[in-house]
N, C-alpha and C. Protein backbone atom coordinates (compact mmCIF):
# COMPACT_ATOMS: atom_id res chain seq x y z
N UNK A 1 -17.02 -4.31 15.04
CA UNK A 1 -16.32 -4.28 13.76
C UNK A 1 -15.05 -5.11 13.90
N UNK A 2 -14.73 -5.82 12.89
CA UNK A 2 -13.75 -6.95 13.03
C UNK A 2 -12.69 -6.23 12.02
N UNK A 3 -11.19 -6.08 12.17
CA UNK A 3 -10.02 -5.83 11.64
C UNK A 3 -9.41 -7.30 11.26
N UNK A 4 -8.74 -7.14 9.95
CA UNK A 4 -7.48 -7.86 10.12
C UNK A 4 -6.89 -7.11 8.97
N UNK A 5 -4.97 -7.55 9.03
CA UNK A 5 -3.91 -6.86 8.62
C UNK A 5 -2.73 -7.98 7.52
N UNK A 6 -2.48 -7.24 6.98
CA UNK A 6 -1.38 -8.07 6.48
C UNK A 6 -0.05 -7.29 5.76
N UNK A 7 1.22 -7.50 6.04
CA UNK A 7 2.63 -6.46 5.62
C UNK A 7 2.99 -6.98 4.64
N UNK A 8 3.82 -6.57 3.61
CA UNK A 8 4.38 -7.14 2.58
C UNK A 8 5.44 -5.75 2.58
N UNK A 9 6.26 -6.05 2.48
CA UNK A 9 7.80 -5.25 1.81
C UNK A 9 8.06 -5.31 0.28
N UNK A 10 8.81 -4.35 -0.31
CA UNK A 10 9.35 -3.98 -1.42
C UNK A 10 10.32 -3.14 -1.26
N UNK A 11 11.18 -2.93 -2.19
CA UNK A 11 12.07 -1.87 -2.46
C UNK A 11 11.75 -1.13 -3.48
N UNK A 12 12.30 -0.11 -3.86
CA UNK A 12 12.14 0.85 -4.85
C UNK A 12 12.75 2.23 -4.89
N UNK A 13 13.59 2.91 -5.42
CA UNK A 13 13.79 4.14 -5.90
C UNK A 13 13.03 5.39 -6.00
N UNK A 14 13.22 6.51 -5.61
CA UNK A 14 12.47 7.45 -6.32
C UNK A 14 13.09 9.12 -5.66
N UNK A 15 12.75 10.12 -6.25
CA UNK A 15 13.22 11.44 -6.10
C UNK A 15 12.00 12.42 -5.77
N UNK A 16 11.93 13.24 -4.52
CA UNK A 16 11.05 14.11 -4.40
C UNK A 16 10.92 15.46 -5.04
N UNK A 17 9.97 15.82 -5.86
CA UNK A 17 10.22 17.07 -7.08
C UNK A 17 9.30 17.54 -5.94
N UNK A 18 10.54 19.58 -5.74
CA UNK A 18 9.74 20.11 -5.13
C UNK A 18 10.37 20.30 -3.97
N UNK A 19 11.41 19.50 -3.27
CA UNK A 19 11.64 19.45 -1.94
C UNK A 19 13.27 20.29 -2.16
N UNK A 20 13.10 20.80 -0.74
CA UNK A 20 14.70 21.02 -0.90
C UNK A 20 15.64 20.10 0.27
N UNK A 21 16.01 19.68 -0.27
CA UNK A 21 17.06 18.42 0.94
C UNK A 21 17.19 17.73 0.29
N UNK A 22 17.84 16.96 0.97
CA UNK A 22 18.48 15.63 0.24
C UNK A 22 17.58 14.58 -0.16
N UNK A 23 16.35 14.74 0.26
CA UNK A 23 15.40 13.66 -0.58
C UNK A 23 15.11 13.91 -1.93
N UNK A 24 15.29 15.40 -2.65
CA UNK A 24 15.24 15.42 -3.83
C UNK A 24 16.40 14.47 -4.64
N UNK A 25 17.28 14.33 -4.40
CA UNK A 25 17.65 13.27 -5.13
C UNK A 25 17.54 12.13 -5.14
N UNK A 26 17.78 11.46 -6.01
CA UNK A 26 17.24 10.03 -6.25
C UNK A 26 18.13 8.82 -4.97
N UNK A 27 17.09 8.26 -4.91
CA UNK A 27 17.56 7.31 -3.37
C UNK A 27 16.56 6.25 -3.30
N UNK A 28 16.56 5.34 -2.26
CA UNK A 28 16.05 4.29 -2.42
C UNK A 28 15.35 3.81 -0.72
N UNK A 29 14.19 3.09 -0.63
CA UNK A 29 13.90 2.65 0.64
C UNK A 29 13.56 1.05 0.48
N UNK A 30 13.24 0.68 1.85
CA UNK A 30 12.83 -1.06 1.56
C UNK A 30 11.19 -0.47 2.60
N UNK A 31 10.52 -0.27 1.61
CA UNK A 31 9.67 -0.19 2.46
C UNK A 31 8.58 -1.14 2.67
N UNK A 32 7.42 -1.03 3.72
CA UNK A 32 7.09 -1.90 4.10
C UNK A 32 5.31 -1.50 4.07
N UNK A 33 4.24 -2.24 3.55
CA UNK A 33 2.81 -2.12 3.41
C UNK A 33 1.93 -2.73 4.27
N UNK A 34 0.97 -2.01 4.70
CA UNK A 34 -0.02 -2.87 5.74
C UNK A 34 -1.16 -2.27 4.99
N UNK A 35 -2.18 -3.38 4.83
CA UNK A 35 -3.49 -3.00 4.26
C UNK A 35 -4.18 -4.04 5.52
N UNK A 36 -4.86 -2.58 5.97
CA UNK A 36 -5.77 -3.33 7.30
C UNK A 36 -7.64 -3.30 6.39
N UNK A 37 -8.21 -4.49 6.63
CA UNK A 37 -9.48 -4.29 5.97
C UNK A 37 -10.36 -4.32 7.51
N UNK A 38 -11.64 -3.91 7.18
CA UNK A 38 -12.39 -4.13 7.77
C UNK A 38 -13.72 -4.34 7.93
N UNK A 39 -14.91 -5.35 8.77
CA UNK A 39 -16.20 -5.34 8.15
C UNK A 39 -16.73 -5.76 9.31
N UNK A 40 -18.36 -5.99 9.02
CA UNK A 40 -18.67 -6.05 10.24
C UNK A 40 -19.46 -7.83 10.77
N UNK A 41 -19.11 -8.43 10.26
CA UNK A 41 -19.23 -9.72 9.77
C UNK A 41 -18.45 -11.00 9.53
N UNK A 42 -17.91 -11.83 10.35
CA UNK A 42 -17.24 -13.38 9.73
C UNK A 42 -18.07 -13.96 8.80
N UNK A 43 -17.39 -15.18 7.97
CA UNK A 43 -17.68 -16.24 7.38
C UNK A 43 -18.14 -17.42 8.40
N UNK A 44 -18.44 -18.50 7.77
CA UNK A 44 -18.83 -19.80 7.90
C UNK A 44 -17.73 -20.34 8.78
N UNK A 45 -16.25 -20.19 8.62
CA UNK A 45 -14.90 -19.88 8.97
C UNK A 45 -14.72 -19.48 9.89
N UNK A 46 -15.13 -17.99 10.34
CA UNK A 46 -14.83 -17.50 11.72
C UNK A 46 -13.80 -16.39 10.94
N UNK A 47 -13.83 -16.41 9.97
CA UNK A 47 -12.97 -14.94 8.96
C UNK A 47 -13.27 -14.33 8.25
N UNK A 48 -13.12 -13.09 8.34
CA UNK A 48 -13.14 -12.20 7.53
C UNK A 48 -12.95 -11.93 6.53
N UNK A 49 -11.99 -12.09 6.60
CA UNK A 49 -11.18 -12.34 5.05
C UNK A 49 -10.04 -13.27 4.85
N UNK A 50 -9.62 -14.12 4.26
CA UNK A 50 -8.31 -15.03 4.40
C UNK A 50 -7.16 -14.27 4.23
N UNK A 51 -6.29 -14.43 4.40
CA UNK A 51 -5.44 -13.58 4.98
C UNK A 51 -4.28 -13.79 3.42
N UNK A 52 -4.75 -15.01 3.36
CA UNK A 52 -4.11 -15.73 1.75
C UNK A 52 -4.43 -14.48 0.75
N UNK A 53 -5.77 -14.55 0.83
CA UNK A 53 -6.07 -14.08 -0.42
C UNK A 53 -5.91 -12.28 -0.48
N UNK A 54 -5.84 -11.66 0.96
CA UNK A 54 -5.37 -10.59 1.18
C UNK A 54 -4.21 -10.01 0.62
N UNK A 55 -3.21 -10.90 1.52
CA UNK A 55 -1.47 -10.70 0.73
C UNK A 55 -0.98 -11.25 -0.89
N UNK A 56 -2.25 -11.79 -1.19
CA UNK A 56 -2.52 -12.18 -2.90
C UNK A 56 -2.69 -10.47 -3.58
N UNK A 57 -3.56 -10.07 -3.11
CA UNK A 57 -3.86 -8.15 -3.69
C UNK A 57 -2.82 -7.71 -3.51
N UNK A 58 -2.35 -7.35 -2.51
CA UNK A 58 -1.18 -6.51 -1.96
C UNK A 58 0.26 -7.22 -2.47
N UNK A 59 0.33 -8.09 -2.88
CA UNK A 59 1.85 -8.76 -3.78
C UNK A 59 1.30 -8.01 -5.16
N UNK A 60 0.15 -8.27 -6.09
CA UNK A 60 -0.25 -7.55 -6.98
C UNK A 60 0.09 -6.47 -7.05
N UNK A 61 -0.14 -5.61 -6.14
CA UNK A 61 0.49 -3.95 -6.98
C UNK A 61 1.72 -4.24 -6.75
N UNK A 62 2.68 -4.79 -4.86
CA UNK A 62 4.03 -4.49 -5.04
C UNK A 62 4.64 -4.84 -6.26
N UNK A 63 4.08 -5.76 -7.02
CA UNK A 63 4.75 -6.88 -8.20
C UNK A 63 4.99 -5.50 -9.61
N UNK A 64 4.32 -4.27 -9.50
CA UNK A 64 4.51 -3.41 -10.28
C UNK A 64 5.87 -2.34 -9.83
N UNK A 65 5.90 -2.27 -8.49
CA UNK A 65 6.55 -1.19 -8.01
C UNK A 65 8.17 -1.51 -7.81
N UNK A 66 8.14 -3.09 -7.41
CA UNK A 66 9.64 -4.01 -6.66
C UNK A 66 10.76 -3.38 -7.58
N UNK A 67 11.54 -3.08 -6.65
CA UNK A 67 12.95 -2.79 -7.83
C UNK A 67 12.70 -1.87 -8.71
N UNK A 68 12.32 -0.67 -8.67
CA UNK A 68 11.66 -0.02 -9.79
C UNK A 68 12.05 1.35 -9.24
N UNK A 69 12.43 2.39 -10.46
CA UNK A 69 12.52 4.11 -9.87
C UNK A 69 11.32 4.63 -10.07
N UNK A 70 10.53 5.03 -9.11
CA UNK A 70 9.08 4.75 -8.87
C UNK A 70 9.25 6.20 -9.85
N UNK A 71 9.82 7.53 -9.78
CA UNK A 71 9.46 8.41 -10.56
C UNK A 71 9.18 7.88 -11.93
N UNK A 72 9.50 7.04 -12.70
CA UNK A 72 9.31 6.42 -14.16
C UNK A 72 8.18 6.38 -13.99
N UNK A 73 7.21 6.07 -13.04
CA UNK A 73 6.00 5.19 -13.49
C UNK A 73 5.10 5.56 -12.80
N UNK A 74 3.64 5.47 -13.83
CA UNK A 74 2.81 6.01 -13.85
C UNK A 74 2.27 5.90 -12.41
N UNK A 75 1.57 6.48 -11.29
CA UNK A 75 1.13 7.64 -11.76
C UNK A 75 2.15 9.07 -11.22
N UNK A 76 3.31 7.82 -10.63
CA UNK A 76 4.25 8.71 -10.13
C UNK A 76 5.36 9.42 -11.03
N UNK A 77 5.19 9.11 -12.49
CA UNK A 77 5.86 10.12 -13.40
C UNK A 77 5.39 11.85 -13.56
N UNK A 78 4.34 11.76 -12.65
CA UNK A 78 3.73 13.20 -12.70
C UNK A 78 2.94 13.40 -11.20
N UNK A 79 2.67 12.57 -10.20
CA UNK A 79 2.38 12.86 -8.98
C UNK A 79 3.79 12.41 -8.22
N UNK A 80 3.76 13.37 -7.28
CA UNK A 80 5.32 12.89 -6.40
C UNK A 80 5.22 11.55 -5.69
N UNK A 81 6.18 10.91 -5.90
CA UNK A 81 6.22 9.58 -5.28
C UNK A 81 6.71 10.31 -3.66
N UNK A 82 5.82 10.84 -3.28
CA UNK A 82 6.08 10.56 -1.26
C UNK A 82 5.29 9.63 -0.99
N UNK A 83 5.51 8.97 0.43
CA UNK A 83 5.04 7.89 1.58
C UNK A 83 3.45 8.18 1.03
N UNK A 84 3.05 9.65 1.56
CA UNK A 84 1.34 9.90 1.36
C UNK A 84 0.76 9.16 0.04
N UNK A 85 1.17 9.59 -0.96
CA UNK A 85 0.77 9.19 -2.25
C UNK A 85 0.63 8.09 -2.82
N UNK A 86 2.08 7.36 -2.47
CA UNK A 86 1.93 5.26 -2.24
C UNK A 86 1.24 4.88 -1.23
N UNK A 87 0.89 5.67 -0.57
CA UNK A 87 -0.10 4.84 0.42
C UNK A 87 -1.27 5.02 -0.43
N UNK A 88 -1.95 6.63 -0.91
CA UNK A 88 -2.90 6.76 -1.83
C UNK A 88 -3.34 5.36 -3.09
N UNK A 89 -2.39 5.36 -3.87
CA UNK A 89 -1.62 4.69 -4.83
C UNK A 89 -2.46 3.08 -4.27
N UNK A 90 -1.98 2.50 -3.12
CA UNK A 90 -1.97 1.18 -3.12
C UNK A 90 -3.58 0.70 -2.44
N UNK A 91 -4.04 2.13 -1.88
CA UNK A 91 -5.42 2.26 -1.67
C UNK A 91 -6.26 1.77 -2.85
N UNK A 92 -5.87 2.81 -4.16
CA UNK A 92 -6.28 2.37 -5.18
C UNK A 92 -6.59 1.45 -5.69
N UNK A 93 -5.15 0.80 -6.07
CA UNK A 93 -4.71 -0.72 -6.85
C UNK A 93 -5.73 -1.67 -6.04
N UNK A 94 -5.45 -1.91 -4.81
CA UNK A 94 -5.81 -2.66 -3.61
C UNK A 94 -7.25 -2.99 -4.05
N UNK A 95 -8.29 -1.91 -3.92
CA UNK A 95 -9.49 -1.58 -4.06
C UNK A 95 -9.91 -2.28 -5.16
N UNK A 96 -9.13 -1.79 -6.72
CA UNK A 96 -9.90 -2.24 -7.66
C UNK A 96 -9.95 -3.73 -8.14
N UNK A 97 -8.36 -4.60 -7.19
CA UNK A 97 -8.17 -5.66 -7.24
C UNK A 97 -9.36 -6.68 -6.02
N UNK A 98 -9.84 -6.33 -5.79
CA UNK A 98 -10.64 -6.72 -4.55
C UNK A 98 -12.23 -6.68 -5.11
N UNK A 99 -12.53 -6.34 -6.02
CA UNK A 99 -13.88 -5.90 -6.31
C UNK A 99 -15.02 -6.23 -5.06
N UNK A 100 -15.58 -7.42 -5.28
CA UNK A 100 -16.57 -8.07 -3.95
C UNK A 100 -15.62 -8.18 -2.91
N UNK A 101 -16.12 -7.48 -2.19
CA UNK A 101 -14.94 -7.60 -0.65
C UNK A 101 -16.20 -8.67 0.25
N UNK A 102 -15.15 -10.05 0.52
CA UNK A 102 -16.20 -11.02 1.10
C UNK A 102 -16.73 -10.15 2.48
N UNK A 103 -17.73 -10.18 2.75
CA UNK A 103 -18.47 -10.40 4.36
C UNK A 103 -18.93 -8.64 4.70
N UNK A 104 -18.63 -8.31 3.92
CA UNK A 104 -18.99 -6.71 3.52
C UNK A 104 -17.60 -5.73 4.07
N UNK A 105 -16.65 -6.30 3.85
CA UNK A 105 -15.24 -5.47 4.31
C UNK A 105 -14.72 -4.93 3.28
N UNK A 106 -13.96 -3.94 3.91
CA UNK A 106 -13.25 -2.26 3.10
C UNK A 106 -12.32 -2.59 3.36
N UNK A 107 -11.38 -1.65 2.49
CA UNK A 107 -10.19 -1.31 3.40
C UNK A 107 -10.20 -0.12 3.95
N UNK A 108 -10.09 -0.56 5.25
CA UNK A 108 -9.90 0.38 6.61
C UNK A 108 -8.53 1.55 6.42
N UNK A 109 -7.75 0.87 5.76
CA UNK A 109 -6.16 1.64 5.69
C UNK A 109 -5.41 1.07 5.31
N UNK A 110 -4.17 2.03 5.09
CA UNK A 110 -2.89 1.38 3.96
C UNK A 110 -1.63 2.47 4.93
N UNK A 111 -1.03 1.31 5.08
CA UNK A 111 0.05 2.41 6.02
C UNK A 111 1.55 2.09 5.29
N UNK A 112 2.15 3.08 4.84
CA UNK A 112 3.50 2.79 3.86
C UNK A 112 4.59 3.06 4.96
N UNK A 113 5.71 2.18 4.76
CA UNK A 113 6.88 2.97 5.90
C UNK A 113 7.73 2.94 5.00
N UNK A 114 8.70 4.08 4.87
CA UNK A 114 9.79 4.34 4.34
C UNK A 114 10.91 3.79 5.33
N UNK A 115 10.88 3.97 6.45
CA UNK A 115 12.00 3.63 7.38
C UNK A 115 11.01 2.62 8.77
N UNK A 116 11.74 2.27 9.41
CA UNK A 116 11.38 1.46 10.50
C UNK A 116 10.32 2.83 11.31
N UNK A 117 10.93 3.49 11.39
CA UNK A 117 10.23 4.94 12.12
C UNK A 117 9.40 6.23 11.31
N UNK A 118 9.27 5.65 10.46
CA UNK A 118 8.59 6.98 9.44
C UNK A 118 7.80 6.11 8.68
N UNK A 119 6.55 6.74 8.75
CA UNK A 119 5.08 6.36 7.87
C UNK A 119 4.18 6.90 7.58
N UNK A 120 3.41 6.68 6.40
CA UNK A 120 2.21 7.23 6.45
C UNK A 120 0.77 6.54 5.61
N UNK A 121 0.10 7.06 6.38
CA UNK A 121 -1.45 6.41 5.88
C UNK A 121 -2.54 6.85 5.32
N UNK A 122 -2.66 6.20 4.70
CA UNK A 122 -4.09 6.58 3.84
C UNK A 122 -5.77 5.63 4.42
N UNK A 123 -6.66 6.66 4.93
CA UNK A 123 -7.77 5.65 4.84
C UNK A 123 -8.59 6.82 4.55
N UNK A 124 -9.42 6.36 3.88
CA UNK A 124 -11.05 6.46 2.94
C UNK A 124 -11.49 7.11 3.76
């Protein structure tokens, strides 16, 4: 099975409903996205997937989220914007932006970091 990865960063705002600490209030991270795909198959190429057209999906959703108080917006006006959920979240987007995944590849995972040391992941 063949992997490949690609990071993209954003910033964004948001407040944890529910928590008691200081993350319930509104605050902000620069966080950082890895959507690892995977399949079991190269191209003509010797790739999997172009790596272009990878960080093409994954700029797509950040391009909704950048600069933004993620509680405003859907679907995080009513699911809590934690790490788990944007990782959920970009699983999603990711997915439906991808329809034919060339060479028969998924995405393997979506790993969100709030901080250099704190993350979390979502895979299927």
């Amino acid at each position: 099975m063949f992997q490949v990865s690609v990071e993209e960063g954003f910033s964004a705002g948001h407040a944890l409903r529910g928590y008691k600490g200081k993350c319930e209030n509104p605050h902000g991270h620069n966080y950082k996205v890895r959507v690892t795909l995977e399949g079991p198959q190269l191209d003509a190429a010797g790739l999997l997937c172009d790596f272009v057209n990878l960080k093409q999906i994954i700029q797509g959703v950040i391009y909704a989220l950048d600069h933004k108080f993620l509680n405003d917006l859907a679907p995080f006006d009513v699911l809590n914007p934690s790490a788990e959920n944007i990782a959920k979240y970009f699983y999603d987007q990711a997915s439906q932006r991808m329809r034919e995944a060339p060479n028969g590849a998924r995405i393997a995972s979506i790993t969100v970091w709030e901080t250099d040391v704190t993350s979390a992941t979502y895979a299927p």
